[in-house]
Protein backbone atom coordinates (compact mmCIF):
# COMPACT_ATOMS: atom_id res chain seq x y z
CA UNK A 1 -31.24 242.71 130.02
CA UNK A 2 -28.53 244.31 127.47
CA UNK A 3 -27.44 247.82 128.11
CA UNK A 4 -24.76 249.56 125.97
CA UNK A 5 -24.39 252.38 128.27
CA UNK A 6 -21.11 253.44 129.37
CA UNK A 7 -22.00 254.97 133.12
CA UNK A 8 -23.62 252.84 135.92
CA UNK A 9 -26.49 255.79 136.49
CA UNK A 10 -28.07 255.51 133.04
CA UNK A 11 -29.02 251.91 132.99
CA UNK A 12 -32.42 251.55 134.03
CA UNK A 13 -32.50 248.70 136.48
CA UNK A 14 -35.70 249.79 137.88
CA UNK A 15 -37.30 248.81 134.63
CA UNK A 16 -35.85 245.64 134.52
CA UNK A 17 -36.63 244.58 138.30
CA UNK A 18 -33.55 244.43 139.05
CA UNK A 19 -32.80 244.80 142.86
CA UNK A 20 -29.18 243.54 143.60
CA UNK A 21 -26.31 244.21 141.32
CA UNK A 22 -22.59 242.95 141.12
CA UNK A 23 -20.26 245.73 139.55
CA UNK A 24 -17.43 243.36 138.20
CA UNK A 25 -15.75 246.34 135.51
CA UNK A 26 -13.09 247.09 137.95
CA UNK A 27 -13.67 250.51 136.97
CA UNK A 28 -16.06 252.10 139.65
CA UNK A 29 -14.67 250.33 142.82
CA UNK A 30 -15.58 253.46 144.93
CA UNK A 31 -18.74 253.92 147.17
CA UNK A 32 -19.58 256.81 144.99
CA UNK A 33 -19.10 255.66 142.04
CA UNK A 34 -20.54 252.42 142.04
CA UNK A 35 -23.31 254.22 143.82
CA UNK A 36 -24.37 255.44 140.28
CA UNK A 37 -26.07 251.92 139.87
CA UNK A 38 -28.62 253.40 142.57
CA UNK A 39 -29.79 256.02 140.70
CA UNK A 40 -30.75 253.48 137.51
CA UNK A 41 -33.16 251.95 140.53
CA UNK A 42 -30.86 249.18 141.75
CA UNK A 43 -31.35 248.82 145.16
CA UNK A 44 -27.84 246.89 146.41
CA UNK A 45 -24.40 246.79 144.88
CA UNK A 46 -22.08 244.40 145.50
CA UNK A 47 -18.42 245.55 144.20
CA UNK A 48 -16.40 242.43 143.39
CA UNK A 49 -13.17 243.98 142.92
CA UNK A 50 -10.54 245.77 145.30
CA UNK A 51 -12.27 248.83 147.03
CA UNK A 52 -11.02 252.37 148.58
CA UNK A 53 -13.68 253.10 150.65
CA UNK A 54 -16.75 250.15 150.45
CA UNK A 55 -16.70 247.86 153.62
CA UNK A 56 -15.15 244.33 153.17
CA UNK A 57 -17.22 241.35 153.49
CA UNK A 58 -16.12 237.35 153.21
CA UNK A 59 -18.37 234.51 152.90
CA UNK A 60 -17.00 232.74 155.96
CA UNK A 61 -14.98 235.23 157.56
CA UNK A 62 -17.05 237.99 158.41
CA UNK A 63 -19.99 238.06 156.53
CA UNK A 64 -22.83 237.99 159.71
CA UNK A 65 -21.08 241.63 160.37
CA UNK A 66 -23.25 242.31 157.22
CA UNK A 67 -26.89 244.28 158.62
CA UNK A 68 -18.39 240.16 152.56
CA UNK A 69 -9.75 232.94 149.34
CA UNK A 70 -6.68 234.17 150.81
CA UNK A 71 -7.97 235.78 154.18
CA UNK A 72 -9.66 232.96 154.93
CA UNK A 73 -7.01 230.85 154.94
CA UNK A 74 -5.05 233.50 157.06
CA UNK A 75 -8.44 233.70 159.05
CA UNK A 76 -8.31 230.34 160.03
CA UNK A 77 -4.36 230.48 160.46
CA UNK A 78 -4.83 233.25 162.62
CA UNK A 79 -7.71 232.17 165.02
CA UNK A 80 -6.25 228.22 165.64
CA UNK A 81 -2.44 228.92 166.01
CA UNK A 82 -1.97 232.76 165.21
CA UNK A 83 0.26 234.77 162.83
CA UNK A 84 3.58 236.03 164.00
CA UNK A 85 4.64 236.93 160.38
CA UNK A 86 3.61 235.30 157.07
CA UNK A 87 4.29 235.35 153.27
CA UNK A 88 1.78 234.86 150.41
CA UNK A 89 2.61 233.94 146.52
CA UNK A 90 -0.36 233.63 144.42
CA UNK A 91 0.59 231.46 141.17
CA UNK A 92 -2.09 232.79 138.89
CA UNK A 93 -3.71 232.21 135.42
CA UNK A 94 -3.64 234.35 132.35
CA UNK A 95 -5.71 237.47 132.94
CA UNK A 96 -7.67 239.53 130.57
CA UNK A 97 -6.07 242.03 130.79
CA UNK A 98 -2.11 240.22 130.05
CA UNK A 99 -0.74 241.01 126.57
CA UNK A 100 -1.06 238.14 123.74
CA UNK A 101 2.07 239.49 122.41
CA UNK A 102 5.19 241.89 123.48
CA UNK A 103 3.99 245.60 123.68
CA UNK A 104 4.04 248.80 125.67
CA UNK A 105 2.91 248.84 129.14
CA UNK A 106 1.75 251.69 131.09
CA UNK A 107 3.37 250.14 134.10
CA UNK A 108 5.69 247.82 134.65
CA UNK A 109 8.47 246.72 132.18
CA UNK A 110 7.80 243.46 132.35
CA UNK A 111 3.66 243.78 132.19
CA UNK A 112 4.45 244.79 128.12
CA UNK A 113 5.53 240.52 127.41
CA UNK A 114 3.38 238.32 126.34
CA UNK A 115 1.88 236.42 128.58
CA UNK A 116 1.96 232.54 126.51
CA UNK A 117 5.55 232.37 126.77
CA UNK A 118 6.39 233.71 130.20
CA UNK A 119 5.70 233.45 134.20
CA UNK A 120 5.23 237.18 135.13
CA UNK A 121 6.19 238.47 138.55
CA UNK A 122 3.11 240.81 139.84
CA UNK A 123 2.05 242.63 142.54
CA UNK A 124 -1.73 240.97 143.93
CA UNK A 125 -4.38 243.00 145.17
CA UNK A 126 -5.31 240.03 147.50
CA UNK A 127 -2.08 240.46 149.52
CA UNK A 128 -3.09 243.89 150.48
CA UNK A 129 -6.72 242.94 151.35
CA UNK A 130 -5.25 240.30 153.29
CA UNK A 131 -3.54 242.79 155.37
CA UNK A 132 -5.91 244.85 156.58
CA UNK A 133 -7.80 245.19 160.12
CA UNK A 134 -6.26 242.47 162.59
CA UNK A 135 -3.27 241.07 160.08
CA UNK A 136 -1.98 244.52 159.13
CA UNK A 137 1.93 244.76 158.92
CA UNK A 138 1.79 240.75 159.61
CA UNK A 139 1.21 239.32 156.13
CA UNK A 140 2.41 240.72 152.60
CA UNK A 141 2.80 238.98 149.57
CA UNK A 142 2.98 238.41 145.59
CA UNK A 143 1.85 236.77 142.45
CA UNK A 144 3.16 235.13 139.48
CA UNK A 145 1.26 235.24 136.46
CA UNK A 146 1.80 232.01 134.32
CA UNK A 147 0.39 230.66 130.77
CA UNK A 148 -2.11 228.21 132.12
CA UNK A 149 -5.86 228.65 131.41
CA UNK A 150 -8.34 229.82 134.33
CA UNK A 151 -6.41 227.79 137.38
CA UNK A 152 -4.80 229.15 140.09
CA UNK A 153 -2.55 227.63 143.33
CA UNK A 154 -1.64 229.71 146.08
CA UNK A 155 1.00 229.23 148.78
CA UNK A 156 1.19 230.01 152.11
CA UNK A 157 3.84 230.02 154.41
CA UNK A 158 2.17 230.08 157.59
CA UNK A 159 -0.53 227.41 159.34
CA UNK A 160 -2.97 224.68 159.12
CA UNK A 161 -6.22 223.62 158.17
CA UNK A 162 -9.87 224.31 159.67
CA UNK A 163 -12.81 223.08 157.21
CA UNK A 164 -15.44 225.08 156.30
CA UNK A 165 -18.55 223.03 154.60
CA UNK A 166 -18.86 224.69 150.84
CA UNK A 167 -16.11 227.72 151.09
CA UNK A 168 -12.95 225.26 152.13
CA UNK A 169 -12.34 221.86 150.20
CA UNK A 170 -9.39 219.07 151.31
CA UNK A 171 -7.81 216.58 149.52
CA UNK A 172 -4.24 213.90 150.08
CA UNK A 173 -4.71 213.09 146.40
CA UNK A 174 -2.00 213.91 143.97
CA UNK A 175 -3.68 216.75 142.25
CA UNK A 176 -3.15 219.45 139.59
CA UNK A 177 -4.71 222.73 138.79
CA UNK A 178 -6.90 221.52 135.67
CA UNK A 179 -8.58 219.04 138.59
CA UNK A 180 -10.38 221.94 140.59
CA UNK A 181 -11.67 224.03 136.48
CA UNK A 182 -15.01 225.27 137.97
CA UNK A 183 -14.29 223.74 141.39
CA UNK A 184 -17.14 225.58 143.73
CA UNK A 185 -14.91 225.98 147.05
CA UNK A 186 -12.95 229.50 147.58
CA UNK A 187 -9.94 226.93 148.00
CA UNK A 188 -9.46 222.99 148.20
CA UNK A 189 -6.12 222.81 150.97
CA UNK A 190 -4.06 219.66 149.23
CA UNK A 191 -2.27 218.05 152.14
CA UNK A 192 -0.13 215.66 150.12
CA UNK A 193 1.98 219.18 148.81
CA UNK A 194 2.79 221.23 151.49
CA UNK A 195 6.06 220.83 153.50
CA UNK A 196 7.56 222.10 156.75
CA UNK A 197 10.64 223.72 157.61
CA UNK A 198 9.80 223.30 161.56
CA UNK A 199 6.88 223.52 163.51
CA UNK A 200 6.36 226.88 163.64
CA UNK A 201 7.34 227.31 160.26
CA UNK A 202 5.60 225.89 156.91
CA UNK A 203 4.29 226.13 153.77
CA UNK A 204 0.63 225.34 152.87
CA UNK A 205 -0.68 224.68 148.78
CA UNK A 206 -4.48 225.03 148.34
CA UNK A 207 -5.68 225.04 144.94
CA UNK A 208 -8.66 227.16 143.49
CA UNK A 209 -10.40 228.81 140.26
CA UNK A 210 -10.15 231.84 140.35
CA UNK A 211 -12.99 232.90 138.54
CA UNK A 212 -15.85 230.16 139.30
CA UNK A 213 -14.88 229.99 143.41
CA UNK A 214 -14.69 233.39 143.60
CA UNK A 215 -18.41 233.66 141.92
CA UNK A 216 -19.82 231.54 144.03
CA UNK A 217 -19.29 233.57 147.09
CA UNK A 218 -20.47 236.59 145.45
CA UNK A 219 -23.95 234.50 145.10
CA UNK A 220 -23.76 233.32 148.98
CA UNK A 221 -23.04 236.93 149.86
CA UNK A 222 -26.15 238.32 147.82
CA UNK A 223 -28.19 235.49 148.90
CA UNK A 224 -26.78 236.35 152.75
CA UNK A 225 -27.86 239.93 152.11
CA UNK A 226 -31.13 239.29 151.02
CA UNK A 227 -31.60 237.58 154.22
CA UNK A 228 -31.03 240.96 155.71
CA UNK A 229 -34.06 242.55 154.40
């Protein structure tokens, strides 16, 4: 199905069968206005971005609250050993929506550089989804944005490991981030890279793609929902 319609409500998902439907523009992140895709005949909506108001859900975290890579590793941190205080930095890929060459920026300064030639300091919105409910005001954090292609490793100071079959990988070989390019797992933890600065305090690497891991649970989720019905 193509549709060349710019709002949700006027494309006719009815006609096309369609029943579930993942709103991945960023733009209507709301209940209300991803709720638009209901009146074209779609019958769920899953929004894949950062929401206001729509109820969080995490393929292994909290998903059989449904009648949906960060929090669960802070999950897991959490329920074995628990979270006095923690820290999060993301080291991300080039995004879509990072500048090719130096420009404006709406922003932030230092958003307007290209993004080929420079590691970017960001804000993440999976710090502050992170923090919500039972980790609020325990665990902040932030990104850097570097020139690498689709790979992502993220670092946090706080924990261990707990395996979970399909969302959490594990690996004590020497890896890098081109190893885990379409990598299934929400994040692979790679125990020959993190380090310790006592036993209550340390810092944990797990590798993921961010784009390809993160799809994948969006799948489990619908197929989770479905099971719902």
């Amino acid at each position: 199905m193509e549709s060349h319609f710019r709002g949700p409500s006027k494309i006719k998902w009815g006609d096309a069968g369609t029943e579930y439907i993942v709103e991945s523009t960023a733009i209507f992140t709301t209940i209300e206005k991803a709720g638009a895709h209901m009146q074209g005949g779609a019958k769920r909506g899953i929004i894949s971005a950062s929401s206001a108001d729509a109820p969080i859900f995490v393929m292994g975290v909290n998903h059989e609250k449904y009648d949906n890579s960060l929090k669960i590793v802070s999950n897991f941190i959490r329920d074995n050993f628990g979270i006095v205080e923690g820290l999060t930095t993301t080291v991300h890929a080039i995004t879509a929506t990072q500048k090719t060459v130096d420009g404006p920026s709406g922003k932030l300064w230092r958003d307007g550089h290209r993004a080929l030639q420079n590691v970017i300091p960001a804000s993440t919105g999976a710090a502050k989804a992170v923090g919500k409910a039972e980790l609020n005001g325990k665990l902040t954090g932030m990104a850097f944005c570097v020139p690498t292609a689709n790979m992502s490793m993220k670092v946090v100071k706080q924990a261990s490991e707990c395996p979970l079959k399909g969302i959490l990988g594990y690996t004590e070989h020497q890896v890098v981030s081109s190893d885990f390019n379409s990598d299934t797992h929400s994040f692979t933890f790679n125990a020959a890279a993190g380090t310790d600065l006592s036993n209550h305090f340390v810092k944990l690497i797990s590798w993921y793609d961010n784009e390809f891991g993160y799809s994948n649970r969006v799948v489990d989720l619908m197929a989770h929902m479905t099971s719902k019905e």
